[in-house]
C-alpha atoms as a PDB file:
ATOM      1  CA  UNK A   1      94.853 208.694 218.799  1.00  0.00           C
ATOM      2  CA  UNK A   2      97.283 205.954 218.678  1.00  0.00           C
ATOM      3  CA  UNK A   3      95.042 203.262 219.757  1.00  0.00           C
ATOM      4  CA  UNK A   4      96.779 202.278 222.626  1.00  0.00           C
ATOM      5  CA  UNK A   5      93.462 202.232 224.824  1.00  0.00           C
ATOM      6  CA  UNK A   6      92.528 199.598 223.379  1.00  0.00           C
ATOM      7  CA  UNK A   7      95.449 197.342 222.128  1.00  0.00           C
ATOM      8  CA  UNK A   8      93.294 194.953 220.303  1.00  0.00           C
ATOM      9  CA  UNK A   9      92.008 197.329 218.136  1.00  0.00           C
ATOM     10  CA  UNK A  10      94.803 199.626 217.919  1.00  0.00           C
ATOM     11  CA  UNK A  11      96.579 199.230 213.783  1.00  0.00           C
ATOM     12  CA  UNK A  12      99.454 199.966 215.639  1.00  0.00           C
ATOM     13  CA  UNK A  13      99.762 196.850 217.992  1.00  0.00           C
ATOM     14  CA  UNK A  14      98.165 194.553 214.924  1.00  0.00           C
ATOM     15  CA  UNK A  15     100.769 195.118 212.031  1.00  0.00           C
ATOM     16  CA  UNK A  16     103.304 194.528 214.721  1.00  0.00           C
ATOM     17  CA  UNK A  17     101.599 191.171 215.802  1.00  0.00           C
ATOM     18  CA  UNK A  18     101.330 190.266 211.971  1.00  0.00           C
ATOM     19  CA  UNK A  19     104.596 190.959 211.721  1.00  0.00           C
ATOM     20  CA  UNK A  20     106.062 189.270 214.675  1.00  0.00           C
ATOM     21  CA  UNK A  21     103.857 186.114 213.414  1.00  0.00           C
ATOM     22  CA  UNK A  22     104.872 186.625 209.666  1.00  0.00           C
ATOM     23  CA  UNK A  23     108.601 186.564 210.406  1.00  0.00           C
ATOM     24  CA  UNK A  24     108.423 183.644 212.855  1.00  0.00           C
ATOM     25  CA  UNK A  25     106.287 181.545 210.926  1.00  0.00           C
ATOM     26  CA  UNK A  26     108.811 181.839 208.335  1.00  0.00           C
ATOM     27  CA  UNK A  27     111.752 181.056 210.363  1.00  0.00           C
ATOM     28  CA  UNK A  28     110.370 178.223 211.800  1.00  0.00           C
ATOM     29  CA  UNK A  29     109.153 177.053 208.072  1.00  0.00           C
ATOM     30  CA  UNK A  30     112.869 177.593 206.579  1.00  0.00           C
ATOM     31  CA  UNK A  31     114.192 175.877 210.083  1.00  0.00           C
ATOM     32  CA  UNK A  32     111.865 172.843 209.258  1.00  0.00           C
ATOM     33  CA  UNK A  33     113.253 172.433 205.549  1.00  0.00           C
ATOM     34  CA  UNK A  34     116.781 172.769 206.829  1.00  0.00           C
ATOM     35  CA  UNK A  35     116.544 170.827 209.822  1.00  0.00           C
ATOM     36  CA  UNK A  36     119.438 168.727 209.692  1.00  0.00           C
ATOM     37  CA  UNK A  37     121.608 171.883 209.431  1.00  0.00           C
ATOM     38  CA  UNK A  38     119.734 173.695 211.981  1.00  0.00           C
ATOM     39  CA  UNK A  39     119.572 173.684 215.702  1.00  0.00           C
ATOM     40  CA  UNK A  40     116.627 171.808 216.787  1.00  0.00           C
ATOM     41  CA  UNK A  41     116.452 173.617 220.199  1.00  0.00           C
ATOM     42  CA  UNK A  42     116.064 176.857 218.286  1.00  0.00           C
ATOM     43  CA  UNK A  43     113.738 174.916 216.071  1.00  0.00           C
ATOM     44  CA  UNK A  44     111.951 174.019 218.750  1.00  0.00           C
ATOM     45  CA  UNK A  45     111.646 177.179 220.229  1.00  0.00           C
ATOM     46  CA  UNK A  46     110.638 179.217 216.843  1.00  0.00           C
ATOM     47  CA  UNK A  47     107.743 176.649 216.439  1.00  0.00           C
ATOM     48  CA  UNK A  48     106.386 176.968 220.008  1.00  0.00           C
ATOM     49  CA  UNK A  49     106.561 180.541 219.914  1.00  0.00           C
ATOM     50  CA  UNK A  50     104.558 180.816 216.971  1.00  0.00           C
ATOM     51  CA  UNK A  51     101.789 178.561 218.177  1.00  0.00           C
ATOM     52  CA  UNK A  52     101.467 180.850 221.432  1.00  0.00           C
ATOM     53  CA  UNK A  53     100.756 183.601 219.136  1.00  0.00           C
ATOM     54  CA  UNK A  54      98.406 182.267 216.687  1.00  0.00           C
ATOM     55  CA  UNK A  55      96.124 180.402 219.423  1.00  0.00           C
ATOM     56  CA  UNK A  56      96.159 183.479 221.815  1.00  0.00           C
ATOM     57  CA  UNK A  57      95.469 185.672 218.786  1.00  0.00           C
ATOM     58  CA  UNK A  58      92.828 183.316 217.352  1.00  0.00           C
ATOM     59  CA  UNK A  59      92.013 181.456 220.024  1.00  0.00           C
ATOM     60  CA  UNK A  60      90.715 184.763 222.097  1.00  0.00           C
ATOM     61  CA  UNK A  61      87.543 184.937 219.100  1.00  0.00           C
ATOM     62  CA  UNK A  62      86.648 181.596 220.574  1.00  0.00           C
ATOM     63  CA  UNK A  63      86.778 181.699 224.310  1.00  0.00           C
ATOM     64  CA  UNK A  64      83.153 181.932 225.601  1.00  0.00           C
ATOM     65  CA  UNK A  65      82.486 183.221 229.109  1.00  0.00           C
ATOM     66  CA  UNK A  66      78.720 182.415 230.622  1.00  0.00           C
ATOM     67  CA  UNK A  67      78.463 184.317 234.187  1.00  0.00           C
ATOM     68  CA  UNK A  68      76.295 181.708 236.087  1.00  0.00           C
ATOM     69  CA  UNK A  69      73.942 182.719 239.261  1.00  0.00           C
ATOM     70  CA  UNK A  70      73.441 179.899 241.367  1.00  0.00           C
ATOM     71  CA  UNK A  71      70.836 179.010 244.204  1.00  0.00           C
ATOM     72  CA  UNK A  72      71.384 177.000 247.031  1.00  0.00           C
ATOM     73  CA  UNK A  73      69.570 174.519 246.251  1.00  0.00           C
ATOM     74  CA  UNK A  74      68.872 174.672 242.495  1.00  0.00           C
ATOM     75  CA  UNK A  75      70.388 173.357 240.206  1.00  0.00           C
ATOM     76  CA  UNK A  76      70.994 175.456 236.727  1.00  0.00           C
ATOM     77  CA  UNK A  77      72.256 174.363 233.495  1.00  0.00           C
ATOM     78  CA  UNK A  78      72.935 177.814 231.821  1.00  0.00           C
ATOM     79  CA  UNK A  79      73.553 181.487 232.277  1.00  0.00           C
ATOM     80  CA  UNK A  80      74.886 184.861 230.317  1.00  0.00           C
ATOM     81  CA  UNK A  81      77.563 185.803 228.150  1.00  0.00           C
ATOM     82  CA  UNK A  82      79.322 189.597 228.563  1.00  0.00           C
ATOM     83  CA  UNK A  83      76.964 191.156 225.875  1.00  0.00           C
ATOM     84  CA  UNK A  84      73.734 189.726 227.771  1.00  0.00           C
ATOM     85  CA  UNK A  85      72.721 186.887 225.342  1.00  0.00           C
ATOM     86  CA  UNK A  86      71.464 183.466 227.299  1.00  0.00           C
ATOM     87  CA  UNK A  87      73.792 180.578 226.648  1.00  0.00           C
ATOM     88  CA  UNK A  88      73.282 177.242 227.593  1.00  0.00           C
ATOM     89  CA  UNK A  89      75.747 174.852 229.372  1.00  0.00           C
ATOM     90  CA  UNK A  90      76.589 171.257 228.243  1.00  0.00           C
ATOM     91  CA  UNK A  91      76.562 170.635 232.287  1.00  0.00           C
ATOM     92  CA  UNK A  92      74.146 171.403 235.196  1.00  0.00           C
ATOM     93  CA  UNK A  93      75.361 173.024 238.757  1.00  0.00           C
ATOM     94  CA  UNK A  94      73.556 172.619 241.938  1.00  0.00           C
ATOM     95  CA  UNK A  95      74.718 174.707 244.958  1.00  0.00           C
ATOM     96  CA  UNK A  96      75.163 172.718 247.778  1.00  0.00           C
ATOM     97  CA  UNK A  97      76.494 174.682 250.036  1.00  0.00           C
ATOM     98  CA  UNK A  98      79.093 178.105 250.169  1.00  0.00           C
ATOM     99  CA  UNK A  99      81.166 178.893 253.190  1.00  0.00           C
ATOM    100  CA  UNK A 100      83.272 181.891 254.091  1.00  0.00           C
ATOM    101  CA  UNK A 101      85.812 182.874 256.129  1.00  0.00           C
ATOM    102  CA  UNK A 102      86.108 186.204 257.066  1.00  0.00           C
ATOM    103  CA  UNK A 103      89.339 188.994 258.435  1.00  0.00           C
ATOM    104  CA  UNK A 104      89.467 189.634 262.236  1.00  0.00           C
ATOM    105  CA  UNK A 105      87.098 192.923 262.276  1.00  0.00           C
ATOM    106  CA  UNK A 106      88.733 195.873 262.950  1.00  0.00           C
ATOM    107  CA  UNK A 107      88.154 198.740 265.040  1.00  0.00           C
ATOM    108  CA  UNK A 108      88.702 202.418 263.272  1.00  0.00           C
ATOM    109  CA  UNK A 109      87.806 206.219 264.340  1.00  0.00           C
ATOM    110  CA  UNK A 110      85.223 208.305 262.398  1.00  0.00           C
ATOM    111  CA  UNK A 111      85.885 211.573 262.466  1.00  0.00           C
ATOM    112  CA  UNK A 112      84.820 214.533 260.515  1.00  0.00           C
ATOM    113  CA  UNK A 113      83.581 212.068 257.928  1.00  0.00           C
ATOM    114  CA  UNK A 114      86.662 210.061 257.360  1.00  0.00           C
ATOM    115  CA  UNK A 115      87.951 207.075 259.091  1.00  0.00           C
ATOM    116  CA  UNK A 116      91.543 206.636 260.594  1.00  0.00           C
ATOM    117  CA  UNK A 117      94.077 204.948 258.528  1.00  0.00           C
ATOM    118  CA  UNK A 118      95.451 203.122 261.783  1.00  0.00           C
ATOM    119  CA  UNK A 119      92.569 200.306 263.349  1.00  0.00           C
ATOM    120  CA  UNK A 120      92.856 198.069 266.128  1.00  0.00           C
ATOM    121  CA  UNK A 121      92.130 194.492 265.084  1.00  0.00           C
ATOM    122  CA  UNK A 122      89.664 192.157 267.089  1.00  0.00           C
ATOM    123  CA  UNK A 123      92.124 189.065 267.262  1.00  0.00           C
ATOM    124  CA  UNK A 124      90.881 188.577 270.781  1.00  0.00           C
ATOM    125  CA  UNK A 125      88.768 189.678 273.582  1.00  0.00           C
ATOM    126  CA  UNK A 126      91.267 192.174 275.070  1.00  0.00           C
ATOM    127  CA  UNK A 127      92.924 193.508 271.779  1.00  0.00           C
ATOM    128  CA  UNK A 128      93.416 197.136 272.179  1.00  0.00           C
ATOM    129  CA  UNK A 129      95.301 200.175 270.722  1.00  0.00           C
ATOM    130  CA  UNK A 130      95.927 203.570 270.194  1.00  0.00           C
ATOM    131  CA  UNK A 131      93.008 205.368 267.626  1.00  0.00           C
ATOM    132  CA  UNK A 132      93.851 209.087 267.130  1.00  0.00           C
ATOM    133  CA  UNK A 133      93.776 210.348 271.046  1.00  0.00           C
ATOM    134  CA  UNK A 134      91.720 207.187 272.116  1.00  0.00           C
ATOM    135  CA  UNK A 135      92.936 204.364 273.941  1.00  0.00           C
ATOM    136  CA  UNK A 136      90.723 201.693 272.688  1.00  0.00           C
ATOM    137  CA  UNK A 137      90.028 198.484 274.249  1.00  0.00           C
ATOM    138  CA  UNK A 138      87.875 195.512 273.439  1.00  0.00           C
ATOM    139  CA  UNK A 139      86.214 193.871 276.767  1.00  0.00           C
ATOM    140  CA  UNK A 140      84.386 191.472 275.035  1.00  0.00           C
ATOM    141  CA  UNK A 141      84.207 189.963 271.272  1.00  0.00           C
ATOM    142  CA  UNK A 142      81.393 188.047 269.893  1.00  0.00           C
ATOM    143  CA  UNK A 143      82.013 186.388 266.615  1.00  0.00           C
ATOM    144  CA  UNK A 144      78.258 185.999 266.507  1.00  0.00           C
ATOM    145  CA  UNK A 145      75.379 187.907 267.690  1.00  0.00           C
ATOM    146  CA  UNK A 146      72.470 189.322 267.817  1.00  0.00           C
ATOM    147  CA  UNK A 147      70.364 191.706 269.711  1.00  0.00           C
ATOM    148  CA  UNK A 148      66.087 192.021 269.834  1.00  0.00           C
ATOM    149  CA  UNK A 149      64.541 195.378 269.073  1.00  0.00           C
ATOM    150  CA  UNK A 150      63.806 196.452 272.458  1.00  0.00           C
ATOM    151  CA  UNK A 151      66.935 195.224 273.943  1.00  0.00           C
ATOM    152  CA  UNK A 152      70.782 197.396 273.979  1.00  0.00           C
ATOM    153  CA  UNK A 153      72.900 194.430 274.337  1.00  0.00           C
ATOM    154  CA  UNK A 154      73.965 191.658 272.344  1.00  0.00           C
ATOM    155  CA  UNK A 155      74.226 188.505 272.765  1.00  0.00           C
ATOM    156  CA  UNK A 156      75.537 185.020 271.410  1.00  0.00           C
ATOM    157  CA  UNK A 157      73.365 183.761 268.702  1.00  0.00           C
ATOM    158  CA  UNK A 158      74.155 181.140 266.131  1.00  0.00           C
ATOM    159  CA  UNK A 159      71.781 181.887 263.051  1.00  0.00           C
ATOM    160  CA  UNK A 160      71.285 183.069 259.528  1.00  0.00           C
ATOM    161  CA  UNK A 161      71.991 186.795 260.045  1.00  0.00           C
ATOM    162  CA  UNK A 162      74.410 186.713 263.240  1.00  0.00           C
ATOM    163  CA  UNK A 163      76.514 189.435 262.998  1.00  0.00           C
ATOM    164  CA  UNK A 164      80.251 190.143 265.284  1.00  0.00           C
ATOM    165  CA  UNK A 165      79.607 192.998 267.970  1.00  0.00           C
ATOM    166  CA  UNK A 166      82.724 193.551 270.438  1.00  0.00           C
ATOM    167  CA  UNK A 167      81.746 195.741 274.089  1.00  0.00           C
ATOM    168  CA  UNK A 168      84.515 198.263 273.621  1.00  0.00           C
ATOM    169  CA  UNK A 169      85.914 200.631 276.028  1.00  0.00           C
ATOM    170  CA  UNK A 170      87.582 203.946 274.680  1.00  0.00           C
ATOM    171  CA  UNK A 171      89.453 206.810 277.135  1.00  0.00           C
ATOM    172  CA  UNK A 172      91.177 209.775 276.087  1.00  0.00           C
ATOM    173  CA  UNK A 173      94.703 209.603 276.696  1.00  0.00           C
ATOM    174  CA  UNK A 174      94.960 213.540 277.668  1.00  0.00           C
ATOM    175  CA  UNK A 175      91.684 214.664 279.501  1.00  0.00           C
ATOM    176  CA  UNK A 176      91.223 210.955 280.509  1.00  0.00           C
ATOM    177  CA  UNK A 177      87.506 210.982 279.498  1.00  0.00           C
ATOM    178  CA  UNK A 178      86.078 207.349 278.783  1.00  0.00           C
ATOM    179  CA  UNK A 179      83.194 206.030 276.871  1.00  0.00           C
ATOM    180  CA  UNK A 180      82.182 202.769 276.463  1.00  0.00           C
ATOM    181  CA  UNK A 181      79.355 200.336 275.029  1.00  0.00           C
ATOM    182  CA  UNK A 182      78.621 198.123 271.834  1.00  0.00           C
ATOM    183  CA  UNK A 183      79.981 198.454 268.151  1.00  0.00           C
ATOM    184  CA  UNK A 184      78.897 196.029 265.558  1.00  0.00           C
ATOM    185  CA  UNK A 185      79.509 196.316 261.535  1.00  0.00           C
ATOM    186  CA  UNK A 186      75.759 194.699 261.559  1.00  0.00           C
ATOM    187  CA  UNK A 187      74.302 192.547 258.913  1.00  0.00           C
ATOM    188  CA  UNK A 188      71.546 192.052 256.023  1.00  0.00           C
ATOM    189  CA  UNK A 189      69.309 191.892 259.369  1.00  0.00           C
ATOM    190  CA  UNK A 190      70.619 193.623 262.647  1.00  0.00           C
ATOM    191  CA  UNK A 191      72.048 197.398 261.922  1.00  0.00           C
ATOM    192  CA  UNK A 192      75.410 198.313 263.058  1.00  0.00           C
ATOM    193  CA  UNK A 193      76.359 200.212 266.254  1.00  0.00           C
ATOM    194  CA  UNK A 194      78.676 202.547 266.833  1.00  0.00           C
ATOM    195  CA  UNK A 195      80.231 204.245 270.052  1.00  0.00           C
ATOM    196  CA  UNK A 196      80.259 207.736 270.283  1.00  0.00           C
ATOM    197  CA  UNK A 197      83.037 209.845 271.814  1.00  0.00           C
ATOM    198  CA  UNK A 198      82.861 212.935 273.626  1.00  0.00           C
ATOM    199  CA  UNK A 199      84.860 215.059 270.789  1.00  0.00           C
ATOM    200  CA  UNK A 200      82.025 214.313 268.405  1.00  0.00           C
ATOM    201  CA  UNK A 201      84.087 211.422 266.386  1.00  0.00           C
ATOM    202  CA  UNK A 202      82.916 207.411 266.957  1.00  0.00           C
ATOM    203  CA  UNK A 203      84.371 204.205 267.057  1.00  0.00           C
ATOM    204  CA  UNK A 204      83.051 201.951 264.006  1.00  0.00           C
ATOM    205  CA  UNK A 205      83.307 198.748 262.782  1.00  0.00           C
ATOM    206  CA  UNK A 206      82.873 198.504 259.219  1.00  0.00           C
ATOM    207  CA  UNK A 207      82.158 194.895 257.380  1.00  0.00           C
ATOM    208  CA  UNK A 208      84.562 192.392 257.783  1.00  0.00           C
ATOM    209  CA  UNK A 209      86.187 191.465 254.888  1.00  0.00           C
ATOM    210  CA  UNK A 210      86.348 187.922 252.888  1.00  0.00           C
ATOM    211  CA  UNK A 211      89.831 185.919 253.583  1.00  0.00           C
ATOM    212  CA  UNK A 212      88.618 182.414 251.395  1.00  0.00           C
ATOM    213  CA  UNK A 213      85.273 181.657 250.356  1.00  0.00           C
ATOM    214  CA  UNK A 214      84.107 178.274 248.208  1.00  0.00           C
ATOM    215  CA  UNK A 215      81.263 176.868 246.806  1.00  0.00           C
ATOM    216  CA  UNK A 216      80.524 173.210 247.033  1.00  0.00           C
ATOM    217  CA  UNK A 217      78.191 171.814 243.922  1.00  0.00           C
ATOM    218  CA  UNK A 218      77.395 169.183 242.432  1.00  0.00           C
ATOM    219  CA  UNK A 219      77.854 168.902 239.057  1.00  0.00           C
ATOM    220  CA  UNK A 220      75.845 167.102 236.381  1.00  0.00           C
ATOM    221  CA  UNK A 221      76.400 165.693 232.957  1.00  0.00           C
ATOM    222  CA  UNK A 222      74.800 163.218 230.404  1.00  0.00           C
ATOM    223  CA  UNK A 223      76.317 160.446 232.264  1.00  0.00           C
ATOM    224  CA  UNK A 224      76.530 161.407 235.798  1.00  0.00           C
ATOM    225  CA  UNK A 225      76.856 163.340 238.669  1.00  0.00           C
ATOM    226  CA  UNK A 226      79.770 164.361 241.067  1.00  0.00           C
ATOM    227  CA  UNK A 227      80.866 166.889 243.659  1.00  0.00           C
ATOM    228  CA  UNK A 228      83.269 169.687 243.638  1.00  0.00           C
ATOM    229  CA  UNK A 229      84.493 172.303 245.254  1.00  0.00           C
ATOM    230  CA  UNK A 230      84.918 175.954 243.471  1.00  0.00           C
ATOM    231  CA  UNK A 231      87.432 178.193 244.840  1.00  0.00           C
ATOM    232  CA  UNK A 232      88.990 181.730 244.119  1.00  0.00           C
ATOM    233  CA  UNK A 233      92.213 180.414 241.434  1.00  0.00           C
ATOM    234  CA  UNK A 234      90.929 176.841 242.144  1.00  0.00           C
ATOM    235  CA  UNK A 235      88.583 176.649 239.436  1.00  0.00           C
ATOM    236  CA  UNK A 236      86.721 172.960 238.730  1.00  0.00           C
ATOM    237  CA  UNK A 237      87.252 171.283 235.652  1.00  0.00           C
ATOM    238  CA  UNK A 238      84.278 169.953 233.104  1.00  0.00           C
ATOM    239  CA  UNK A 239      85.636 168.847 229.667  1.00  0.00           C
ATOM    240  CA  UNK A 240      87.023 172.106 227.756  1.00  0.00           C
ATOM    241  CA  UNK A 241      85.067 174.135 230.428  1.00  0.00           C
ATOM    242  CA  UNK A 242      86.857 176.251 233.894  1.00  0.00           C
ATOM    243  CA  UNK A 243      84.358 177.233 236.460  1.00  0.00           C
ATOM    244  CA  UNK A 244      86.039 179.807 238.610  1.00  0.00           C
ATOM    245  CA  UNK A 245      84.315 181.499 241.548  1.00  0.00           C
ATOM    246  CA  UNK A 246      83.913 185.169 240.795  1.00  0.00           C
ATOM    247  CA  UNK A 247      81.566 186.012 243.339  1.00  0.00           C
ATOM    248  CA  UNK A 248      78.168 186.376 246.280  1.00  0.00           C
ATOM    249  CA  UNK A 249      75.701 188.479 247.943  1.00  0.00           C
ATOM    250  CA  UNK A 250      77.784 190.715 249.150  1.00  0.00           C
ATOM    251  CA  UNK A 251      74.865 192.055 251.600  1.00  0.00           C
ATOM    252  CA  UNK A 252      74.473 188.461 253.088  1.00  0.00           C
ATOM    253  CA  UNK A 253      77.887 188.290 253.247  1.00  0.00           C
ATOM    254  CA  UNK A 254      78.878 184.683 255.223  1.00  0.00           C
ATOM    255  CA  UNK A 255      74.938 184.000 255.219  1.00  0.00           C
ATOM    256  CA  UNK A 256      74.732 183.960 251.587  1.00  0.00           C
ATOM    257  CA  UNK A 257      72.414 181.565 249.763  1.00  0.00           C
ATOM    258  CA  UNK A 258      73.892 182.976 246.468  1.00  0.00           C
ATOM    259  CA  UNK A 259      77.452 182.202 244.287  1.00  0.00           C
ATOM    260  CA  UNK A 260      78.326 183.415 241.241  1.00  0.00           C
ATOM    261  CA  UNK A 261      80.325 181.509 239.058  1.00  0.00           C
ATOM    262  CA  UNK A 262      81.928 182.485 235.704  1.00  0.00           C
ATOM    263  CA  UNK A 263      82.397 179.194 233.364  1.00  0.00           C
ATOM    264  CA  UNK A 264      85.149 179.809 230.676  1.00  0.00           C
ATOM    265  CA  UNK A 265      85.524 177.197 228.094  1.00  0.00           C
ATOM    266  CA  UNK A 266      89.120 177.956 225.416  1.00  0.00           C
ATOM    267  CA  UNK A 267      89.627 175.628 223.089  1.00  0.00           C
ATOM    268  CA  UNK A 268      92.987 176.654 222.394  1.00  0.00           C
ATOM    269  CA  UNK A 269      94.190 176.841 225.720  1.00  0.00           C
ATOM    270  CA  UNK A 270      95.667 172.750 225.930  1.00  0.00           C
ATOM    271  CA  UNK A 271      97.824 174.395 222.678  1.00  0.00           C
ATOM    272  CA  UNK A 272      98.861 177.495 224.382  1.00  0.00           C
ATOM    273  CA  UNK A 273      99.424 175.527 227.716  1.00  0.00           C
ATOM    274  CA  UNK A 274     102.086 172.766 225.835  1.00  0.00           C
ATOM    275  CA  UNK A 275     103.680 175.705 223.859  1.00  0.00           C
ATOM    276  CA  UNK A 276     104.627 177.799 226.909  1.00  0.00           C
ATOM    277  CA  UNK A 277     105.953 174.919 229.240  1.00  0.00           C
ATOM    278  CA  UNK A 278     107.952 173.833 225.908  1.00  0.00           C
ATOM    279  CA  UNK A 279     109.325 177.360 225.605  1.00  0.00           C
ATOM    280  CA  UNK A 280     110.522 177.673 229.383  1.00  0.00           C
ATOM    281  CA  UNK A 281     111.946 174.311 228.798  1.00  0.00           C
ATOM    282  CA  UNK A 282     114.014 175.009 225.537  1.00  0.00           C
ATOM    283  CA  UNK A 283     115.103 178.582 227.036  1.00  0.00           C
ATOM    284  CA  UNK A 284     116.849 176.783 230.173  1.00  0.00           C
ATOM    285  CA  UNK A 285     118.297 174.250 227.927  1.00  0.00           C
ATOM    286  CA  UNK A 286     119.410 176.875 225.258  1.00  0.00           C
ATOM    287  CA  UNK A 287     120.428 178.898 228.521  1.00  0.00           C
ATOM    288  CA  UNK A 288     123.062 175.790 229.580  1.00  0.00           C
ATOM    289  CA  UNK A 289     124.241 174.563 226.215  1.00  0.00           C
ATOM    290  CA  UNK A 290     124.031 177.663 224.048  1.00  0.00           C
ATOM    291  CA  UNK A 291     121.839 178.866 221.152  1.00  0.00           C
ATOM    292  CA  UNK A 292     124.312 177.813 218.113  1.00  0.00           C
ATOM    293  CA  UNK A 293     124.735 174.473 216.536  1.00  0.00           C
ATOM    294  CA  UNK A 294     128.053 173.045 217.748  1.00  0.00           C
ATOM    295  CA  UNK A 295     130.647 172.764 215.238  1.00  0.00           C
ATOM    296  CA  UNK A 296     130.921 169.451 214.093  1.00  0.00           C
ATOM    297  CA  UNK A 297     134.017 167.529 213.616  1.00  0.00           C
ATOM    298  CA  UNK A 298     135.331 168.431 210.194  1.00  0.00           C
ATOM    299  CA  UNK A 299     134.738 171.940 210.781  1.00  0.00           C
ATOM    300  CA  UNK A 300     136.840 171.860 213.295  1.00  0.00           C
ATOM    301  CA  UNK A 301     139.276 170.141 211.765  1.00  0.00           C
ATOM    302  CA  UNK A 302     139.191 172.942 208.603  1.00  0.00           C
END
């Protein structure tokens, strides 16, 4: 009822931002007439405070976001905004190339259709630990691999598709019983394996997940061409524009030919930017020297 859902929209939150930016843009107004009586750090301050409010309040109208789907291979110059209308980009981006690395896989117990909260992590060939009442040990670990249809092991293979399988070893640490053989969290082309237990619960290995992943493109304008790589919070710079990488095929996973990229341009961000760095500035200086004017001589004398 009080809008608070949704602060933009909420009459609440916007009288007190018209206030806030009435009463500030009126200080700093009467500071600017009366500057030579006034302190200029507070001046300062007022002035850059009010333009952080006014460009995030107006400038958020004009920030346009295009989610961009790109190919390796080809190269596209446009994409979709959040409401699902085609926009156009003053640029072109060709995938070159995108790269992942990936978490250690883990090892975890499925039981009763829930998995453990403790795992064992794959680091190296003999990692083991302690899963529920299973002492589990990993023989062997193979980053990549692959296995035929009419064959039960896996084995090293360096292709589109390869996914980690680890030979793991499991005994009980009461009644001593053992169990052993391949688990693999699988890929977009081999299925997983799991290793089942005598107590009806397994041993899985669920899908590694992403530590860094980039895109390298190549990026195209009127005038020329140049490469760049797009990171998560490393976004590449075109003019006004920020491509930051949002996302991939998730069911490719490292072996995907796909990138998603979200291309923000704000127009009022340089403003925003200046005013912020000026305000942490001023509030350390204000901090050292104090927020009044200092008296000056023949008031101190009086």
């Amino acid at each position: 009822m009080l809008g608070f859902s949704q602060m933009t929209s909420s009459w609440i939150f916007n009288i007190f931002l018209v206030y806030f930016m009435t009463v500030i843009g009126l200080t700093t107004i009467d500071d600017l007439y009366h500057w030579k009586k006034r302190n200029k750090f507070a001046l300062l301050f007022h002035l850059a405070f009010w333009v952080i409010l006014v460009s995030a309040v107006f400038g958020s109208g004009d920030k346009i976001r295009v989610r961009v789907t790109t190919t390796v291979g080809q190269p596209v110059q446009g994409g979709t905004t959040a409401d699902g209308r085609p926009h156009t980009l003053p640029f072109s981006i060709l995938l070159k190339e995108f790269s992942m690395d990936e978490y250690p896989p883990r090892l975890y117990l499925y039981s009763q259709g829930k998995l453990s909260k403790h795992f064992v992590t794959l680091e190296e060939s003999a990692s083991q630990g302690l899963l529920g009442s299973w002492q589990v040990k990993s023989v062997q670990t193979l980053d990549k691999a692959g296995r035929r249809s009419d064959a039960d092991d896996y084995a090293p293979m360096n292709h589109v598709g390869a996914t980690t399988a680890a030979w793991v070893e499991a005994v009980h640490t009461t009644s001593r019983q053992t169990a052993k053989g391949w688990v693999s969290c699988g890929s977009h082309i081999f299925d997983g394996a799991t290793l089942a237990l005598p107590d009806g619960s397994e041993i899985v290995m669920p899908r590694r997940e992403p530590k860094r992943y980039l895109s390298k493109v190549e990026l195209a304008d009127k005038t020329h061409k140049w490469p760049e790589e797009i990171r998560v919070n490393h976004p590449a710079t075109v003019g006004s524009w920020k491509i930051y990488q949002v996302g991939y095929d998730t069911d490719r996973g490292r072996w995907s030919t796909i990138s998603m990229l979200e291309c923000v341009k704000d127009s009022w961000y340089p403003a925003i930017h200046i005013a912020m760095w000026l305000v942490v500035c001023l509030g350390v200086v204000m901090c050292l020297f104090g927020w009044k004017k200092p008296a000056n001589k023949k008031e101190e004398k009086s």
